[in-house]
PDB file of N, CA and C in Angstrom:
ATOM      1  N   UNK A   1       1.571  -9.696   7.658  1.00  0.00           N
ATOM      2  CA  UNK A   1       0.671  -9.746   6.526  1.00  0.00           C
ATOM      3  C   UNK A   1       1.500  -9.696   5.249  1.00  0.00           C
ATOM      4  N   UNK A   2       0.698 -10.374   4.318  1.00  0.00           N
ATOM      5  CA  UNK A   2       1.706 -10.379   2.748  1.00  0.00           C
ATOM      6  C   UNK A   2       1.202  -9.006   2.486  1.00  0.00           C
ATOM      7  N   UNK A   3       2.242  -8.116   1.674  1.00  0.00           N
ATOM      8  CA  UNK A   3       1.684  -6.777   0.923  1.00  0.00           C
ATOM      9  C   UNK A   3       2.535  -6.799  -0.834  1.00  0.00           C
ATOM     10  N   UNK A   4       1.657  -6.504  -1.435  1.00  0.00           N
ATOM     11  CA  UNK A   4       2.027  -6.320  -2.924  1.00  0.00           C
ATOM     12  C   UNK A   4       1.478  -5.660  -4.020  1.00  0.00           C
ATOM     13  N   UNK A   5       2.610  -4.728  -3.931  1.00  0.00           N
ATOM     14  CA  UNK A   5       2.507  -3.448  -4.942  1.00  0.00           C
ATOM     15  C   UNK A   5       2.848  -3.551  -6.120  1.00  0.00           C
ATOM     16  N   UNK A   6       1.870  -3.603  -6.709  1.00  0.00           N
ATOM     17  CA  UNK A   6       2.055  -3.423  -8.615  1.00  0.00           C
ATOM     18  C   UNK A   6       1.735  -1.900  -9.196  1.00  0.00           C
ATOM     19  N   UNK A   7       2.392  -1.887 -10.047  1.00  0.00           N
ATOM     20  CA  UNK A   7       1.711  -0.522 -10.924  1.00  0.00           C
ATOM     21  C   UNK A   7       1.892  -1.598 -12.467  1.00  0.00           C
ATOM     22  N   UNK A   8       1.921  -0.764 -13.582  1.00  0.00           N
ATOM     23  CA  UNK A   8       1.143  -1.392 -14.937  1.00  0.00           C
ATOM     24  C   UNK A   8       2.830  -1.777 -15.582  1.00  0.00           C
ATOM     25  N   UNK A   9       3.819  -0.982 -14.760  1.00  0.00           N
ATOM     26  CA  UNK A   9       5.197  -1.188 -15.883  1.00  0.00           C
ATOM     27  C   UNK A   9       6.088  -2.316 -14.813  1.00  0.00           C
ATOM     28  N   UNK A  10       5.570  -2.732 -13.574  1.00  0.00           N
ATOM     29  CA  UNK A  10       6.838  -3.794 -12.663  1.00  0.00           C
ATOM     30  C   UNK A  10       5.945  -3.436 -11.307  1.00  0.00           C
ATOM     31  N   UNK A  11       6.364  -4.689 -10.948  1.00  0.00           N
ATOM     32  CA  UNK A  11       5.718  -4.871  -8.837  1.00  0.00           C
ATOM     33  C   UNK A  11       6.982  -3.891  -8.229  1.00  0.00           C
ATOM     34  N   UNK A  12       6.650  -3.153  -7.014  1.00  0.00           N
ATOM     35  CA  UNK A  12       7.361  -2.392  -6.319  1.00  0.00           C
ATOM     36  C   UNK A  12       7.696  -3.390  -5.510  1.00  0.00           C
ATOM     37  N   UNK A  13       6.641  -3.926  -4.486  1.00  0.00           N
ATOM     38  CA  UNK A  13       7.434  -4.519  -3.014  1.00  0.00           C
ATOM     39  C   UNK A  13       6.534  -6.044  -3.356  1.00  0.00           C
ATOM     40  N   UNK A  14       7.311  -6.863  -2.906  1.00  0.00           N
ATOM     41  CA  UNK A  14       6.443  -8.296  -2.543  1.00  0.00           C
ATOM     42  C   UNK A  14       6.953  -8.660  -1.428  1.00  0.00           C
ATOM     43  N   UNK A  15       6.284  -8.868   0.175  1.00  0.00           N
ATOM     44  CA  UNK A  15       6.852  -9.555   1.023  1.00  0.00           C
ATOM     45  C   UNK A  15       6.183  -9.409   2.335  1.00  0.00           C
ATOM     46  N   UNK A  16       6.452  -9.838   3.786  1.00  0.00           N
ATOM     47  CA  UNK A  16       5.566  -9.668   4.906  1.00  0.00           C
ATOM     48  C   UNK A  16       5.982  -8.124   5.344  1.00  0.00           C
ATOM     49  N   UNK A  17       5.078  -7.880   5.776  1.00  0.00           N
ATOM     50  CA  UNK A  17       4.971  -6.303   6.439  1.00  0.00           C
ATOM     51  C   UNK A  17       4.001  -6.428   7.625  1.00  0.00           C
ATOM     52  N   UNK A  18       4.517  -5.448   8.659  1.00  0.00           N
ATOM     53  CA  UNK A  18       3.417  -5.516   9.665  1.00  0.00           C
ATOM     54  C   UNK A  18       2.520  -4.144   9.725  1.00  0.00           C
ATOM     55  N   UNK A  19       3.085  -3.348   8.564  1.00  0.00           N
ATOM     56  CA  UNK A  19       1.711  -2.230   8.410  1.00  0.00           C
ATOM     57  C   UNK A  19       2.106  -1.299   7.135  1.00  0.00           C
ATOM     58  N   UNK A  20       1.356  -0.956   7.045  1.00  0.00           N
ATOM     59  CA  UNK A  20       1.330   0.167   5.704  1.00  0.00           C
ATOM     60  C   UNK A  20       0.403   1.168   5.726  1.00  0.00           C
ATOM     61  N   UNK A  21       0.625   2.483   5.445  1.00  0.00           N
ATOM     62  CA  UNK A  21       0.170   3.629   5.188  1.00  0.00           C
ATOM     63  C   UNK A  21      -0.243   4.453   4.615  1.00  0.00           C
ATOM     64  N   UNK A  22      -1.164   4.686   3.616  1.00  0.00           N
ATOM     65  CA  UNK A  22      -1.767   5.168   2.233  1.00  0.00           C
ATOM     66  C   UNK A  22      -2.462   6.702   2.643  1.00  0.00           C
ATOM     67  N   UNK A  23      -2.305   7.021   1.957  1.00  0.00           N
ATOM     68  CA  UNK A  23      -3.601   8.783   1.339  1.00  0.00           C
ATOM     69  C   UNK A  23      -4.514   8.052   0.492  1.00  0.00           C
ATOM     70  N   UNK A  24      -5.714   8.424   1.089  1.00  0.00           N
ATOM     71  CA  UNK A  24      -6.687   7.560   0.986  1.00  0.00           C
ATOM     72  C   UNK A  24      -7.155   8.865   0.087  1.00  0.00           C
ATOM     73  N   UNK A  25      -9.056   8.610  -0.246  1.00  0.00           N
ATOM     74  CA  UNK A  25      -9.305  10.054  -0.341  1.00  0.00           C
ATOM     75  C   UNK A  25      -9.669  10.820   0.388  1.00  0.00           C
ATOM     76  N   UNK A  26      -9.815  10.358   1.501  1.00  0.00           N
ATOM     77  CA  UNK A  26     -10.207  11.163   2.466  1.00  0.00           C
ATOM     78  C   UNK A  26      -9.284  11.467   3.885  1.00  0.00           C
ATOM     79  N   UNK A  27      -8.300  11.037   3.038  1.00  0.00           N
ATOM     80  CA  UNK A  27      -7.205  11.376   4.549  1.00  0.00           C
ATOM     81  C   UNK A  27      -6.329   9.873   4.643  1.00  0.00           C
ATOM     82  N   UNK A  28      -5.645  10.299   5.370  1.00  0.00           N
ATOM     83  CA  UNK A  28      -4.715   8.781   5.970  1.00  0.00           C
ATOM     84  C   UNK A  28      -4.532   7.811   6.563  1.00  0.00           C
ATOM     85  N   UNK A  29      -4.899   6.697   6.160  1.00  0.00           N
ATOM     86  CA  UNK A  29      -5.161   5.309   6.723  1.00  0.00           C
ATOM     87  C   UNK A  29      -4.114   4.050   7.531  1.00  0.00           C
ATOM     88  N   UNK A  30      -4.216   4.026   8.365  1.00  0.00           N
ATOM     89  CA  UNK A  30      -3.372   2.228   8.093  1.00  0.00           C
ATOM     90  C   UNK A  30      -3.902   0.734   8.359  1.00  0.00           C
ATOM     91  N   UNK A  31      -3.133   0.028   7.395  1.00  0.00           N
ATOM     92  CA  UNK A  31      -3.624  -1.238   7.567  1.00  0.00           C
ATOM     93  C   UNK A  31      -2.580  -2.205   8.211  1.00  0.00           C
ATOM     94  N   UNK A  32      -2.694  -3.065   9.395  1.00  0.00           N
ATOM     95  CA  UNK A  32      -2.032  -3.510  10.244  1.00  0.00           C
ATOM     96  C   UNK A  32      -2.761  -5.258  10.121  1.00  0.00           C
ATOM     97  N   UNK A  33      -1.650  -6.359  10.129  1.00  0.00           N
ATOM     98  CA  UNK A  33      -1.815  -7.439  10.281  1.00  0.00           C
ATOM     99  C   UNK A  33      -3.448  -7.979  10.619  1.00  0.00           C
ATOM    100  N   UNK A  34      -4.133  -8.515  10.379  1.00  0.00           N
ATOM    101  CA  UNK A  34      -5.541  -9.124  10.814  1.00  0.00           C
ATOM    102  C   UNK A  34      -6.688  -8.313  10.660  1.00  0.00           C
ATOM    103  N   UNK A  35      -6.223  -6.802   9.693  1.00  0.00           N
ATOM    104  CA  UNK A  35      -7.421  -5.778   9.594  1.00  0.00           C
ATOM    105  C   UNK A  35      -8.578  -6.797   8.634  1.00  0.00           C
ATOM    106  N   UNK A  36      -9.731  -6.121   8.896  1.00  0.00           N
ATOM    107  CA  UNK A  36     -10.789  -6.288   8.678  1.00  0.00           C
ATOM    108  C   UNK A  36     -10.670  -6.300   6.886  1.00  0.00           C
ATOM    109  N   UNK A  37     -11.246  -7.130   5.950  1.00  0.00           N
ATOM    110  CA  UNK A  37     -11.180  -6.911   4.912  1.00  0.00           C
ATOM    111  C   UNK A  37     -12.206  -5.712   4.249  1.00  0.00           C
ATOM    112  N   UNK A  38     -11.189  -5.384   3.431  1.00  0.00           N
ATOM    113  CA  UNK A  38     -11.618  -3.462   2.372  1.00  0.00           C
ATOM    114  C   UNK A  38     -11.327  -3.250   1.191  1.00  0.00           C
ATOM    115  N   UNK A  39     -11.686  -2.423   0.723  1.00  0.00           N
ATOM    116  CA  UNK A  39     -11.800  -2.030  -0.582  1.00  0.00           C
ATOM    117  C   UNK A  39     -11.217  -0.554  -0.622  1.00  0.00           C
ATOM    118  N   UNK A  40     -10.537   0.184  -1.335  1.00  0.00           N
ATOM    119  CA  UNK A  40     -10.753   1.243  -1.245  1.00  0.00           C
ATOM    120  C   UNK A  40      -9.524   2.663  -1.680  1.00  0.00           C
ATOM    121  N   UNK A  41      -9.981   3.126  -2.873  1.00  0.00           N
ATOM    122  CA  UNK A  41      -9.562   4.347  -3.495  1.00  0.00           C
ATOM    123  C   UNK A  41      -8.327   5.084  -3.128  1.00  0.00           C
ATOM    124  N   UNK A  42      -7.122   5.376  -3.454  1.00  0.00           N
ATOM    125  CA  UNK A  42      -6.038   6.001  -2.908  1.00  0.00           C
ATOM    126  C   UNK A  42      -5.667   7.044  -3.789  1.00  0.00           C
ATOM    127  N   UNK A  43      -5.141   8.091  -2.969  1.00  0.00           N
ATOM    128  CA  UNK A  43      -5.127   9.359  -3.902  1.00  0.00           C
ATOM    129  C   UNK A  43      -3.473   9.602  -3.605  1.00  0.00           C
ATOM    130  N   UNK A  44      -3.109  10.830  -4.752  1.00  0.00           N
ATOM    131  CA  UNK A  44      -1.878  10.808  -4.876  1.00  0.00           C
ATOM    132  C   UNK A  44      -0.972  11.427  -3.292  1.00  0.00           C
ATOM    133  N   UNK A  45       0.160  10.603  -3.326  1.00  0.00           N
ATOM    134  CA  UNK A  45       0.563  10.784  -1.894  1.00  0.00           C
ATOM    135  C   UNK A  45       1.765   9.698  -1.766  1.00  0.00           C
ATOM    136  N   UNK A  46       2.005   9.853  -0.100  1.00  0.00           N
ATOM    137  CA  UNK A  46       2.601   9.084   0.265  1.00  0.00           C
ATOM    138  C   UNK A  46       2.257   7.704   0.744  1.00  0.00           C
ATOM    139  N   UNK A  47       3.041   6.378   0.648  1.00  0.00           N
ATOM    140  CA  UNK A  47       2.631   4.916   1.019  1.00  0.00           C
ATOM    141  C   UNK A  47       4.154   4.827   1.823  1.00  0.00           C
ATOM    142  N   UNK A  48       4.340   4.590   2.981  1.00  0.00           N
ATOM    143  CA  UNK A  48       4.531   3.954   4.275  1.00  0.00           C
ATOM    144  C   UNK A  48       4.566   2.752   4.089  1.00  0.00           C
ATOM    145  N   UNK A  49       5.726   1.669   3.969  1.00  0.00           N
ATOM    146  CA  UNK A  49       5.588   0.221   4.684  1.00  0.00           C
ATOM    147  C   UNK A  49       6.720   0.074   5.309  1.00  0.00           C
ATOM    148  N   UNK A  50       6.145  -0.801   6.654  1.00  0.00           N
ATOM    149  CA  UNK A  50       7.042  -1.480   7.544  1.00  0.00           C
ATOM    150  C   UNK A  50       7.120  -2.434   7.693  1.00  0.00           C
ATOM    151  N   UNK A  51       8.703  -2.798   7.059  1.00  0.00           N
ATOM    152  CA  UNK A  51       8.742  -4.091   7.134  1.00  0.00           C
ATOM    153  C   UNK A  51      10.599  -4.422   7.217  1.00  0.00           C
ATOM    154  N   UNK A  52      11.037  -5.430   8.088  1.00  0.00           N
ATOM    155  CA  UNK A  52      11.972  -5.992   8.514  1.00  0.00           C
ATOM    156  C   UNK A  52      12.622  -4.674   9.630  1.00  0.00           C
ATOM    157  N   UNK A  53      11.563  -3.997  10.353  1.00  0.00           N
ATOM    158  CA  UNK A  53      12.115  -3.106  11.271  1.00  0.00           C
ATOM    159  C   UNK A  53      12.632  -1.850  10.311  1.00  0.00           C
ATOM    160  N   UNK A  54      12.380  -1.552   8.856  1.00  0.00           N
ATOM    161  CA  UNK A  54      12.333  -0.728   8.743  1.00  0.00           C
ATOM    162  C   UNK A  54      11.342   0.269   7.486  1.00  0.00           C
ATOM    163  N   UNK A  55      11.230   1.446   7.495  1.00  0.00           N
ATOM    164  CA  UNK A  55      10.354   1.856   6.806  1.00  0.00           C
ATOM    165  C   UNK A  55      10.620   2.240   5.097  1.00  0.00           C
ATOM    166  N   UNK A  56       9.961   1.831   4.678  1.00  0.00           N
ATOM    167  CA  UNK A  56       9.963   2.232   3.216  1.00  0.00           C
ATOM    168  C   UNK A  56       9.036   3.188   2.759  1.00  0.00           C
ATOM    169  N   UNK A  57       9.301   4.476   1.695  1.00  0.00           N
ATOM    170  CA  UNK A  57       8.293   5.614   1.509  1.00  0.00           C
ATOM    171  C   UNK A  57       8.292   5.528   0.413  1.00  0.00           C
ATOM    172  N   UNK A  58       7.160   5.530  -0.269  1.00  0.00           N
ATOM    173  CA  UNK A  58       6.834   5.475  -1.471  1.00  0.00           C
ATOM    174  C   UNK A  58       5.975   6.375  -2.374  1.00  0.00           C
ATOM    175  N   UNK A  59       6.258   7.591  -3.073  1.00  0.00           N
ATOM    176  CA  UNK A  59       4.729   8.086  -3.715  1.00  0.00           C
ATOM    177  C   UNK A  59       4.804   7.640  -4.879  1.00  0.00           C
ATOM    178  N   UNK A  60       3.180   7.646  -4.668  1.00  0.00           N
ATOM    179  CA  UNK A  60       2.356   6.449  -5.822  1.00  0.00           C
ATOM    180  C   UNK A  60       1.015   8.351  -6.572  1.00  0.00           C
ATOM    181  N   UNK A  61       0.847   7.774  -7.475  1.00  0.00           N
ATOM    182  CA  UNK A  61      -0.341   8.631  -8.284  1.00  0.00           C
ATOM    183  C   UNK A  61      -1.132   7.850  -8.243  1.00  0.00           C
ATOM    184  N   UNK A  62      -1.689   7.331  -7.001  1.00  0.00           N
ATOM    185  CA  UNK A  62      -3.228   7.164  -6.562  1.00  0.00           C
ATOM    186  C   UNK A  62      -3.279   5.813  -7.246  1.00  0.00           C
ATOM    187  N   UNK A  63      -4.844   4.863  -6.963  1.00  0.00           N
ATOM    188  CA  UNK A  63      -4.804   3.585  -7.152  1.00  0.00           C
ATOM    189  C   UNK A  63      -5.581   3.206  -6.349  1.00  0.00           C
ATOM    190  N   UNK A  64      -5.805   2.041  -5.978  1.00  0.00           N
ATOM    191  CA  UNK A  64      -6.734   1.038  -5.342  1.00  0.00           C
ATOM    192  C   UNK A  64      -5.989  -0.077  -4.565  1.00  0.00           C
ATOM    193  N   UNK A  65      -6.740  -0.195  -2.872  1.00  0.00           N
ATOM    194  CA  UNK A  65      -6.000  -0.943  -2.366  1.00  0.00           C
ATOM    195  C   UNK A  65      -6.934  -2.393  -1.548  1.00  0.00           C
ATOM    196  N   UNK A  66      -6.773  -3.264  -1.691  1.00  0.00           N
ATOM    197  CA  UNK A  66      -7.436  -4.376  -1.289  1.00  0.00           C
ATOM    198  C   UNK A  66      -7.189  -5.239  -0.071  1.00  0.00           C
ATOM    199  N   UNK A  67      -7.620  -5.295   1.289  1.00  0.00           N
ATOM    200  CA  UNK A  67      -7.423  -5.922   2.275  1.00  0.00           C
ATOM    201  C   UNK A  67      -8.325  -6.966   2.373  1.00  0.00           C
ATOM    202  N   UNK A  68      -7.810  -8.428   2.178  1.00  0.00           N
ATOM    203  CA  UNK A  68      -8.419  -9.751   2.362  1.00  0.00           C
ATOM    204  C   UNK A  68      -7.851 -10.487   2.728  1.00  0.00           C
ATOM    205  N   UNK A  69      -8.179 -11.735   3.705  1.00  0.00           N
ATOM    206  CA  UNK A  69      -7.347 -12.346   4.563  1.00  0.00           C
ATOM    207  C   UNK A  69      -5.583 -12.329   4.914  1.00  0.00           C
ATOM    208  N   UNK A  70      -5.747 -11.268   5.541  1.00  0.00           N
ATOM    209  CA  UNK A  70      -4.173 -10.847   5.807  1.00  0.00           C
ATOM    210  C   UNK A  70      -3.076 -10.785   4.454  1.00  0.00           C
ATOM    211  N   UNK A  71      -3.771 -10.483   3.513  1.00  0.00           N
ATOM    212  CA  UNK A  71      -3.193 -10.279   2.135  1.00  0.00           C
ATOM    213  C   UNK A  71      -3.626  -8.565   1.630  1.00  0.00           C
ATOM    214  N   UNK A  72      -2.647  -7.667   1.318  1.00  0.00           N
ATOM    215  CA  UNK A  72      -2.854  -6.412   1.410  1.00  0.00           C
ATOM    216  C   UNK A  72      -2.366  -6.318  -0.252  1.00  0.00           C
ATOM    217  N   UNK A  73      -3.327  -5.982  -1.349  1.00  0.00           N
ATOM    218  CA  UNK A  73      -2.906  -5.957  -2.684  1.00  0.00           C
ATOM    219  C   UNK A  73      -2.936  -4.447  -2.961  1.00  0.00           C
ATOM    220  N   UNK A  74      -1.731  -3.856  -3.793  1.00  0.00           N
ATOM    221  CA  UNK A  74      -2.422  -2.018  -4.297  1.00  0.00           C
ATOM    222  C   UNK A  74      -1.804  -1.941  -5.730  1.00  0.00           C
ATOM    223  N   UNK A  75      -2.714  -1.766  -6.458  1.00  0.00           N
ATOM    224  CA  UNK A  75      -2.456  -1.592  -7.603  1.00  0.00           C
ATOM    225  C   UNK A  75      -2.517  -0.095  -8.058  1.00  0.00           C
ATOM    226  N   UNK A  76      -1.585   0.295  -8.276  1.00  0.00           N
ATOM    227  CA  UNK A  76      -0.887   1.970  -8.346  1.00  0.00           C
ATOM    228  C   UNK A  76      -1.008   2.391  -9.642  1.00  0.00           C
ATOM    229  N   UNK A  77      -1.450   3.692 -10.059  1.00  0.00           N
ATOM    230  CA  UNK A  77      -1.458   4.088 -11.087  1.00  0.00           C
ATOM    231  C   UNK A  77       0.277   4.475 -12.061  1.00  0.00           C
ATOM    232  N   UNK A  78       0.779   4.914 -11.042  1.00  0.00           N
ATOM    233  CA  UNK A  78       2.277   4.952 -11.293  1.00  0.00           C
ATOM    234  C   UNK A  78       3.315   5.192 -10.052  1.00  0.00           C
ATOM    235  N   UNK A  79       4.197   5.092  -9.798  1.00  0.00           N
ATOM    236  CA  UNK A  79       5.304   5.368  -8.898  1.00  0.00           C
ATOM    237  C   UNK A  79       5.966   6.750  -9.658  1.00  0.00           C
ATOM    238  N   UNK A  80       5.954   7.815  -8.379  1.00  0.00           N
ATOM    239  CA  UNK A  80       6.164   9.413  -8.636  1.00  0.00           C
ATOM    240  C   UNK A  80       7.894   9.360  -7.907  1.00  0.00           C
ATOM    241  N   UNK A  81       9.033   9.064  -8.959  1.00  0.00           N
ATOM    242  CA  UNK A  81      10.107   9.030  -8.832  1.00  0.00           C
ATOM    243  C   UNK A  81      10.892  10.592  -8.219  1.00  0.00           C
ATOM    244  N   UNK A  82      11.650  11.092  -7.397  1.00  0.00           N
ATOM    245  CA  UNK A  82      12.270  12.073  -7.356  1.00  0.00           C
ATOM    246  C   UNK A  82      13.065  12.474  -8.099  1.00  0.00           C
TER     247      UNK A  82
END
């Protein structure tokens, strides 16, 4: 699946992934190749993607994430740097 992460100051990731992992608001989700298309609210936390065999971790300050034809969009309020 394509996945692509924007926040308001630069895109984080653009590229195929075969899953990703969000804090939803109600707990922890994943979205995997051919999921069902969604809508839906992300709270501050960790984001999970896998892709080229390996994992990338990301915390984001919450945002909105969009699943439509094998296209996974999340538009992030900000990226929470260490």
């Amino acid at each position: 699946m394509l996945l692509e992460v924007v926040t308001p100051d630069k895109k984080i990731f653009e590229g195929e992934a075969s899953s990703a992992t969000f804090t939803g608001s109600d707990g922890e989700f994943q979205v995997l190749s051919g999921h069902a298309p969604m809508i839906s609210a992300l709270g501050k936390g960790k984001m999970t993607i896998k892709a080229s065999g390996k994992d990338e971790v990301v915390i984001i300050d919450g945002g909105v994430v969009e699943v439509l034809n094998n296209k996974v969009i999340v538009l992030a309020e900000s990226v929470i740097e260490d």
